[in-house]
Protein backbone atom coordinates (compact mmCIF):
# COMPACT_ATOMS: atom_id res chain seq x y z
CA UNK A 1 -1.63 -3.90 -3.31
CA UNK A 2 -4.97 -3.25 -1.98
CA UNK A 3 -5.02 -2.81 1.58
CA UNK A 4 -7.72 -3.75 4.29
CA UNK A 5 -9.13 -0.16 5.42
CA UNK A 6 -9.66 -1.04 8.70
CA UNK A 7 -6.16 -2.96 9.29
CA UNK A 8 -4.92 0.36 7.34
CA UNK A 9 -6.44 3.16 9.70
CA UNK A 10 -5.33 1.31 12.90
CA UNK A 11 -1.93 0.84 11.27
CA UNK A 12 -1.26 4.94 10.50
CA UNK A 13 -3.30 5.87 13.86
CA UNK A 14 -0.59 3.53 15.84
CA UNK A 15 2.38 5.10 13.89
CA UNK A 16 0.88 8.29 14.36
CA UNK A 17 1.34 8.72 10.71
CA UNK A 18 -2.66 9.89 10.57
CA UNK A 19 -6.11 10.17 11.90
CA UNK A 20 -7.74 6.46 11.85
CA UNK A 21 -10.47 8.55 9.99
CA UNK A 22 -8.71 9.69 7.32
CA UNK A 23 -9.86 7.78 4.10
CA UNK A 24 -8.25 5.17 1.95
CA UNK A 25 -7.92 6.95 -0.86
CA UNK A 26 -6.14 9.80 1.02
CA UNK A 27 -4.07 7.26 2.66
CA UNK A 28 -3.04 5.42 -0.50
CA UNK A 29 -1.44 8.65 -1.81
CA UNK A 30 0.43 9.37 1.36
CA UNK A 31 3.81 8.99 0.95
CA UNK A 32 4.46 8.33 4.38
CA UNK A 33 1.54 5.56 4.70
CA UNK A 34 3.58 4.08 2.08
CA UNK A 35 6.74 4.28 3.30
CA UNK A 36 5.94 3.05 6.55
CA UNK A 37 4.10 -0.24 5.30
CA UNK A 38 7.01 -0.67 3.03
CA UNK A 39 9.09 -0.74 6.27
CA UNK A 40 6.88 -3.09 8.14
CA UNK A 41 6.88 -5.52 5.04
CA UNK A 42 10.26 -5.54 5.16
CA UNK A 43 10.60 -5.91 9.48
CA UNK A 44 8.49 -9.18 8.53
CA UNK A 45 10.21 -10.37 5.73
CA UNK A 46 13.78 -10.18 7.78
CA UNK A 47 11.99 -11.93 10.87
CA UNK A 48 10.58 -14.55 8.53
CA UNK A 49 14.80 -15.13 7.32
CA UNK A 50 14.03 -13.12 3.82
CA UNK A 51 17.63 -13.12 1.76
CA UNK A 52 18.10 -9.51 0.53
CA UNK A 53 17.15 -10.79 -2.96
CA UNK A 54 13.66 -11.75 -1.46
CA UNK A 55 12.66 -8.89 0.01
CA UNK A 56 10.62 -6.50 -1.65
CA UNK A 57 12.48 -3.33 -3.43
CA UNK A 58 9.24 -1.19 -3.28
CA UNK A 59 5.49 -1.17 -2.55
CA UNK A 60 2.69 0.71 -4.28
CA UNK A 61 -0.93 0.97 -2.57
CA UNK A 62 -4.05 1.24 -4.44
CA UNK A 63 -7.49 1.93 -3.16
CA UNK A 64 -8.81 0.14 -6.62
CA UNK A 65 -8.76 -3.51 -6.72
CA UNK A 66 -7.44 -4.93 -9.48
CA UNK A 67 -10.12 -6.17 -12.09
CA UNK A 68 -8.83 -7.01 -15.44
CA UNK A 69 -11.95 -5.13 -16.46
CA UNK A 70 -9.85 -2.27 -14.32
CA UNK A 71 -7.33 -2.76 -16.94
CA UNK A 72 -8.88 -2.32 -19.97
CA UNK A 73 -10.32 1.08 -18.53
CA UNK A 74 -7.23 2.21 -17.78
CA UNK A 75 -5.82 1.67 -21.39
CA UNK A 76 -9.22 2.95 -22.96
CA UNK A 77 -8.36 6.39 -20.87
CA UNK A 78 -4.26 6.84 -21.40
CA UNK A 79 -4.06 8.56 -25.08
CA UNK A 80 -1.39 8.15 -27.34
């Protein structure tokens, strides 16, 4: 997922996690960014009455949006 930068930075800075200056793409690699939006996905999805089988079993942050013009770049640059 793609996450809103600004919603992002406030999110870390209130965890303490990070600066709310720290940039996305440093952010999308942190494994504790990750972890901890993971969590709060989940917090939500049990609030909202989520069965275990509905919740989400992992979460993977991008700073990239997802083009399928994104994808064919990505193929064109893994070699066989």
């Amino acid at each position: 997922m793609v996450p809103a930068e600004a919603a992002l930075s406030k999110f870390v800075a209130n965890k303490g996690i990070a600066p709310a200056d720290t940039s996305l793409e440093s952010l999308v690699e942190n494994k504790a960014v990750v972890d901890a939006v993971h969590s709060e996905l989940l917090s939500v999805g049990k609030r909202a009455g989520l069965s275990n089988i509905e919740m989400l079993q992992g979460v993977v942050l991008s700073a990239e949006e997802w083009t399928p013009e994104s994808v064919y770049s990505l193929a064109d640059s893994i070699s066989p």
